[in-house]
C-alpha atoms as a PDB file:
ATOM      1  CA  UNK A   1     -17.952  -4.773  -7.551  1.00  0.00           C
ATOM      2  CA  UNK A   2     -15.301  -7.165  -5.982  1.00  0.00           C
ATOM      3  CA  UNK A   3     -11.488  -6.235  -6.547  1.00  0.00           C
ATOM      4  CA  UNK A   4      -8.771  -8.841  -6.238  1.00  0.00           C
ATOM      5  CA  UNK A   5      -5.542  -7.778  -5.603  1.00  0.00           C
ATOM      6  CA  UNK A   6      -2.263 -10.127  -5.065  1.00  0.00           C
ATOM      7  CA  UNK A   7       0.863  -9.004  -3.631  1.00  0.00           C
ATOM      8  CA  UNK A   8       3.731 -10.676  -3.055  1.00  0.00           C
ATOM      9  CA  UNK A   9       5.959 -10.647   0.481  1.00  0.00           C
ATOM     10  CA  UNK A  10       9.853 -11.588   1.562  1.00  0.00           C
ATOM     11  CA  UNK A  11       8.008 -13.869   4.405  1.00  0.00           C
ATOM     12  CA  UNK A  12       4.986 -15.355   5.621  1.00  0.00           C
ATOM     13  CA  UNK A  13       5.499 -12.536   8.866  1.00  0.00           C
ATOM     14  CA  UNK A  14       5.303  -9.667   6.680  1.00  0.00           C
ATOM     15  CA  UNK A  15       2.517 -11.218   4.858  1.00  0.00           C
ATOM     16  CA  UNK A  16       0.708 -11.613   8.350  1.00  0.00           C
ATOM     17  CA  UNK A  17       1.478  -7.950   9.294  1.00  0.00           C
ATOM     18  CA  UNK A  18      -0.032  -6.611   6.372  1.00  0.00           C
ATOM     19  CA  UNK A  19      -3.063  -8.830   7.026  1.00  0.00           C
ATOM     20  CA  UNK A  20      -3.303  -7.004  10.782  1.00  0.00           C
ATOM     21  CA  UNK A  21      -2.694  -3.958   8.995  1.00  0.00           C
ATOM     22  CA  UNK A  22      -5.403  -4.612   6.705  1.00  0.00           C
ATOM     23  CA  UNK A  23      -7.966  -6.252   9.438  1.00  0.00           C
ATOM     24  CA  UNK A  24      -7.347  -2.761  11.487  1.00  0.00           C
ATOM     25  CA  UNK A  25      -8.176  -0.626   8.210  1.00  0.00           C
ATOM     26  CA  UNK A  26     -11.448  -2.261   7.417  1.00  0.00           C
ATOM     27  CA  UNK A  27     -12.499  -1.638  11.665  1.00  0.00           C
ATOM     28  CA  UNK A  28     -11.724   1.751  10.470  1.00  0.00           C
ATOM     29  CA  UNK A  29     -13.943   1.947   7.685  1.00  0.00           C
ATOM     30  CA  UNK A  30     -11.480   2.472   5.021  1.00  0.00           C
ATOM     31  CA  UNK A  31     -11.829  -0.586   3.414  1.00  0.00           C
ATOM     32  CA  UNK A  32     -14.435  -3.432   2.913  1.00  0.00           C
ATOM     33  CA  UNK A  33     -12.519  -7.055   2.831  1.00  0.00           C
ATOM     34  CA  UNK A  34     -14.681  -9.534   1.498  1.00  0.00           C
ATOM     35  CA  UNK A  35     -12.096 -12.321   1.719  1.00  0.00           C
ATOM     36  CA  UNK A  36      -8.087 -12.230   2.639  1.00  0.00           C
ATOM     37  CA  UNK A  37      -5.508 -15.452   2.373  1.00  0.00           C
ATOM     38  CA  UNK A  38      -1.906 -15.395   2.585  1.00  0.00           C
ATOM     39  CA  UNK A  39      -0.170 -18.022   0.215  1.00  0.00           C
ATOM     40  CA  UNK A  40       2.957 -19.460   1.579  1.00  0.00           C
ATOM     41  CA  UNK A  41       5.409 -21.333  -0.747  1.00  0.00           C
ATOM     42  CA  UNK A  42       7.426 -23.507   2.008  1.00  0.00           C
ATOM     43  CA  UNK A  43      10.715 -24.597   1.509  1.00  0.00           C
ATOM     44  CA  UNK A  44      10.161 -27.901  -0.068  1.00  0.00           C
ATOM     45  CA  UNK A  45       7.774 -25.643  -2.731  1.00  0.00           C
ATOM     46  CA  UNK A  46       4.844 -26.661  -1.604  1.00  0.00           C
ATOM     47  CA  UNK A  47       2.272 -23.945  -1.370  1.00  0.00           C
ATOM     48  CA  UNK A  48       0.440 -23.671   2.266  1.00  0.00           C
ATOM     49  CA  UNK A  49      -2.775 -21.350   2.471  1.00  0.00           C
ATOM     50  CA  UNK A  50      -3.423 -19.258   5.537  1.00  0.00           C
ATOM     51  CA  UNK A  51      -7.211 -18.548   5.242  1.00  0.00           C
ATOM     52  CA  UNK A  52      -8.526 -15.910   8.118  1.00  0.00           C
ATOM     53  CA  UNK A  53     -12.292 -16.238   7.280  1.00  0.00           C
ATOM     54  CA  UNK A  54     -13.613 -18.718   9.986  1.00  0.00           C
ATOM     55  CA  UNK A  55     -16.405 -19.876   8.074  1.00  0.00           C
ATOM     56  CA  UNK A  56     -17.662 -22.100  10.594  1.00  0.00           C
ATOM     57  CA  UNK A  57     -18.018 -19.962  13.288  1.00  0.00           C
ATOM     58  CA  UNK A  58     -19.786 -17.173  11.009  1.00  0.00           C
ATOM     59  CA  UNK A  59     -22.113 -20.275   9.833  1.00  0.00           C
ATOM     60  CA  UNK A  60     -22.763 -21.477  13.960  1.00  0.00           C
ATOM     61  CA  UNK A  61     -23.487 -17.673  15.029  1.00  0.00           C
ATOM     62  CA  UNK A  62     -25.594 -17.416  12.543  1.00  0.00           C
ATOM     63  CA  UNK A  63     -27.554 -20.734  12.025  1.00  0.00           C
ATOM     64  CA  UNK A  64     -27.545 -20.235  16.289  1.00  0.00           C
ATOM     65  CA  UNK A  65     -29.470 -16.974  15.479  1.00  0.00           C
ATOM     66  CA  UNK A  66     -31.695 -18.483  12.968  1.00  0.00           C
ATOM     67  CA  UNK A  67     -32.505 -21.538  14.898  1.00  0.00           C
ATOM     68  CA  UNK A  68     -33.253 -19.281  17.593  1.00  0.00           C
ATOM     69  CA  UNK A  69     -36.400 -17.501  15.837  1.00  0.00           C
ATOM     70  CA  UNK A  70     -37.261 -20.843  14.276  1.00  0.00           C
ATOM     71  CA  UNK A  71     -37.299 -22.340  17.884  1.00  0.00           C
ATOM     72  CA  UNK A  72     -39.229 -19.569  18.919  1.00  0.00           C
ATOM     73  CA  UNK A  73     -42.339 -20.451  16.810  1.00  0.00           C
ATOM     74  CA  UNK A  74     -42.248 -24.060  18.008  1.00  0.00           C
ATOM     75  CA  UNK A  75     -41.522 -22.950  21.656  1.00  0.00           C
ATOM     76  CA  UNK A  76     -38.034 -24.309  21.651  1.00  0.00           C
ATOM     77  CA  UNK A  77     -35.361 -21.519  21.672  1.00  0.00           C
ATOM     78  CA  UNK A  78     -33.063 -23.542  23.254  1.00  0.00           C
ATOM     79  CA  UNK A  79     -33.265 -26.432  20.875  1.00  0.00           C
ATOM     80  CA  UNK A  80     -33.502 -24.425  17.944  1.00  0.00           C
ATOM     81  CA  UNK A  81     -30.781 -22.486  18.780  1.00  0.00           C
ATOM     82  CA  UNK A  82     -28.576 -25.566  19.494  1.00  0.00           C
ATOM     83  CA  UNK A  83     -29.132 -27.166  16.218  1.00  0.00           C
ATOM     84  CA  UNK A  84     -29.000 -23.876  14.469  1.00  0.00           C
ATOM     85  CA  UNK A  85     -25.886 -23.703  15.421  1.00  0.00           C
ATOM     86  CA  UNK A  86     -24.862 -27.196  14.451  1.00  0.00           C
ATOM     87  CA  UNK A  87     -25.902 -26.648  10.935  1.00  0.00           C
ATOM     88  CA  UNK A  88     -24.773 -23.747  10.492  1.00  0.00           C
ATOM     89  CA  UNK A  89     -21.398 -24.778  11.636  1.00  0.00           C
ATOM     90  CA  UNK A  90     -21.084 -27.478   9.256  1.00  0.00           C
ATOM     91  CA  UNK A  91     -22.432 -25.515   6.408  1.00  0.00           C
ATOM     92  CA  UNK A  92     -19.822 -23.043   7.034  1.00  0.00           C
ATOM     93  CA  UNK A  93     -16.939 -24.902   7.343  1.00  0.00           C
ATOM     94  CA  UNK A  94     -18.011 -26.808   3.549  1.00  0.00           C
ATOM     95  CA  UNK A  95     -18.381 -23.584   2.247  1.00  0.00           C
ATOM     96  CA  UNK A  96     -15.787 -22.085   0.039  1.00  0.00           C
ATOM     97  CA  UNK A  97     -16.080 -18.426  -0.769  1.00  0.00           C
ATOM     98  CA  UNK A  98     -13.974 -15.763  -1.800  1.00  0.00           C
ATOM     99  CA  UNK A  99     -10.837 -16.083  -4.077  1.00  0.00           C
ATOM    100  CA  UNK A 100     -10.285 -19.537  -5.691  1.00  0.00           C
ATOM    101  CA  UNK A 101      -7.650 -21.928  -3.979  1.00  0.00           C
ATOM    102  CA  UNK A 102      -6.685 -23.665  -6.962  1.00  0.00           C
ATOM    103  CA  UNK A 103      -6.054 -20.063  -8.283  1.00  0.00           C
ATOM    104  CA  UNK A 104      -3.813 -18.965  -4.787  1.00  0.00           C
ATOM    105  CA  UNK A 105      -1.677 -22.301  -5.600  1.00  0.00           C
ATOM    106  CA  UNK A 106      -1.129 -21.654  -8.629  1.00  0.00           C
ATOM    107  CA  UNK A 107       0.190 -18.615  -7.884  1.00  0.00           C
ATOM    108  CA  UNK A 108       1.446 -19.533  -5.133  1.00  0.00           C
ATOM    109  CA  UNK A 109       3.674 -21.678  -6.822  1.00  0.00           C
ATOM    110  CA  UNK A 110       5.487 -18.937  -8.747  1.00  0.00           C
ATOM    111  CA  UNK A 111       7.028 -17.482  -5.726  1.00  0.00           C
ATOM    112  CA  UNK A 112      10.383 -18.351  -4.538  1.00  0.00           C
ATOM    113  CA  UNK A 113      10.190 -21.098  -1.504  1.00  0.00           C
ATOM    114  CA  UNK A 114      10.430 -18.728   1.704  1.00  0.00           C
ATOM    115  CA  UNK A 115       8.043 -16.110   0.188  1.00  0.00           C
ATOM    116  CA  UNK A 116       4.452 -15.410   0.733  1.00  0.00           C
ATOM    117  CA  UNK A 117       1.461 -13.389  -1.402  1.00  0.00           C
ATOM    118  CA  UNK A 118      -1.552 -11.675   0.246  1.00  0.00           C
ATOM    119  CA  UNK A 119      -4.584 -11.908  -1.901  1.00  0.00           C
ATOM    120  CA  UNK A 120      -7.154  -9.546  -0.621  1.00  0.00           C
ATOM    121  CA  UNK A 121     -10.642  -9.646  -2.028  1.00  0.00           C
ATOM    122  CA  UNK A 122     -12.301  -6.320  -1.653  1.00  0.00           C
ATOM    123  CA  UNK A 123     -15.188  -3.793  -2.276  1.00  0.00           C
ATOM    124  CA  UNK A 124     -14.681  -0.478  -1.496  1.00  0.00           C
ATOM    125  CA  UNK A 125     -11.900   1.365  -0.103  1.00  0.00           C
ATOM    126  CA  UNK A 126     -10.597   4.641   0.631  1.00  0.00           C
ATOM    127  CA  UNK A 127      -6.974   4.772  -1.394  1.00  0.00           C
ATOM    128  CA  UNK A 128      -5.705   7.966   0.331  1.00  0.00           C
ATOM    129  CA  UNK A 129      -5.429   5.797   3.962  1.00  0.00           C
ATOM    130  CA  UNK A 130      -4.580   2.083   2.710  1.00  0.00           C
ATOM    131  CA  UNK A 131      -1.782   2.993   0.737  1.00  0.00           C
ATOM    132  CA  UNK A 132       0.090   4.504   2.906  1.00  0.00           C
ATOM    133  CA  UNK A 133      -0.209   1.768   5.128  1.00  0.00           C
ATOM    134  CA  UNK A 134       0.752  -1.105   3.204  1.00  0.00           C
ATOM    135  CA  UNK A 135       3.197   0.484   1.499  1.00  0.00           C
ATOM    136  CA  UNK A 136       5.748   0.219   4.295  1.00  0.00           C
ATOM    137  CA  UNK A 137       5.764  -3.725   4.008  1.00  0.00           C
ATOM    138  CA  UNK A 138       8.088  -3.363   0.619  1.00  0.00           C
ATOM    139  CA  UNK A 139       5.806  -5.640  -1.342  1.00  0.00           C
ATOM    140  CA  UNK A 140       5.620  -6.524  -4.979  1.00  0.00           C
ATOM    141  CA  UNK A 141       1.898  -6.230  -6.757  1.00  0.00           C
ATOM    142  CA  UNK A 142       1.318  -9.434  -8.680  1.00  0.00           C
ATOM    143  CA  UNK A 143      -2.203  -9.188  -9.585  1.00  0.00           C
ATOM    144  CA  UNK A 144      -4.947  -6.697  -9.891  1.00  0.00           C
ATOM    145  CA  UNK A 145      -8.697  -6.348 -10.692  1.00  0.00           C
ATOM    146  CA  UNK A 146      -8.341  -2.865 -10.019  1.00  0.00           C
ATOM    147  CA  UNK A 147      -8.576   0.212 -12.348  1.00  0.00           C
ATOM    148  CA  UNK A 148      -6.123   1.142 -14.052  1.00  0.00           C
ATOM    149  CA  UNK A 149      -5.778   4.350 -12.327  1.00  0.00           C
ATOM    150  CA  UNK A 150      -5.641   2.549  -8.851  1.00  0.00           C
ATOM    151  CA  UNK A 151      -3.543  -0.199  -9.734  1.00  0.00           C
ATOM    152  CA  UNK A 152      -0.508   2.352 -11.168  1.00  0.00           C
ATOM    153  CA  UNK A 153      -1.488   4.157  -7.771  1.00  0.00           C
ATOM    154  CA  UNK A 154      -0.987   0.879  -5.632  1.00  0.00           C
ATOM    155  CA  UNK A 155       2.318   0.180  -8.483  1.00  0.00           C
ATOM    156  CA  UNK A 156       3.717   3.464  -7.263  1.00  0.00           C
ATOM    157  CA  UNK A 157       3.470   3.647  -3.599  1.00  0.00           C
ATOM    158  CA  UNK A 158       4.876   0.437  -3.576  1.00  0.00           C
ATOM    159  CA  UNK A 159       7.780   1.100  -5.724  1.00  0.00           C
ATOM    160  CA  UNK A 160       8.199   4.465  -3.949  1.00  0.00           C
ATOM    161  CA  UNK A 161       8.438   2.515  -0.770  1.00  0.00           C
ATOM    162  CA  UNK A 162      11.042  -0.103  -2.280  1.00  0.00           C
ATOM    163  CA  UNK A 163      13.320   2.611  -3.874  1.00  0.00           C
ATOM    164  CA  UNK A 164      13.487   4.608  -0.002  1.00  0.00           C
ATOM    165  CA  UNK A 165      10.986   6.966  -1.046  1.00  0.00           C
ATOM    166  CA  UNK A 166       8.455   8.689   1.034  1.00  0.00           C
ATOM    167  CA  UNK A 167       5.245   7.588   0.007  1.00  0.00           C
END
């Protein structure tokens, strides 16, 4: 089962940090991120979305790798491969998965211009090693799918961390 969970930030750099923060985590195997955005609100209050998912270049490796084999029964890897790749490009970049974007903007929206949220969609993780880590960035939890008992355990390392706490 999928977890959302929205956090807010001071800036669009701390957002980004936590992201990095979060992107080394999951190489570690502490956590499984199915889809992260950070939601800017810009000065003029519009709301700008930062998606990291390249979901073209996931859809040309692997329509490349599919075209391949396909090529490979018609005795034209090479071709195959080629417009594998094309395909799958295209199909990626049209294809919108994860978290909602009309649900990011909206709220998006509710943050002060200046500010940025994180929403990270997720599947498993190991709360003993990500909390610690994001609680340095001082954010402020929005939004949760989690359990209850995770979500006051997310609530209170980041409060912890806020209030000069060791976490």
């Amino acid at each position: 089962m999928s977890n959302l969970t929205v956090v807010a930030y001071d800036d669009v750099a701390t957002a980004q940090e936590v992201v990095q923060t979060l992107a080394r985590l999951q190489q570690e195997h502490n956590i499984v991120i199915e889809d992260i955005v950070v939601a800017e609100r810009k000065a003029d209050g519009k709301v700008k979305l930062h998606q990291t998912q390249k979901l073209g270049a996931a859809g040309a490796a692997g329509g490349a790798l599919w075209g391949g084999l396909i090529g490979l029964l018609f005795l034209a890897p090479l071709l195959g491969m080629a417009v594998g790749a094309a395909s799958g490009g295209m199909a990626g970049a049209f294809t919108d998965i994860g978290v909602d974007d009309d649900m990011m903007k909206s709220i998006g929206e509710q943050l002060e211009p200046g500010k940025a949220a994180v929403f990270a969609l997720t599947s498993q993780g190991n709360l003993d090693k990500v909390l610690p880590e994001i609680s340095k960035f001082h954010g402020t939890l929005l939004q949760s799918s989690l359990s209850s008992e995770a979500e006051q355990q997310l609530r209170d390392a980041v409060e912890q961390q806020k209030a000069g706490a060791p976490a």
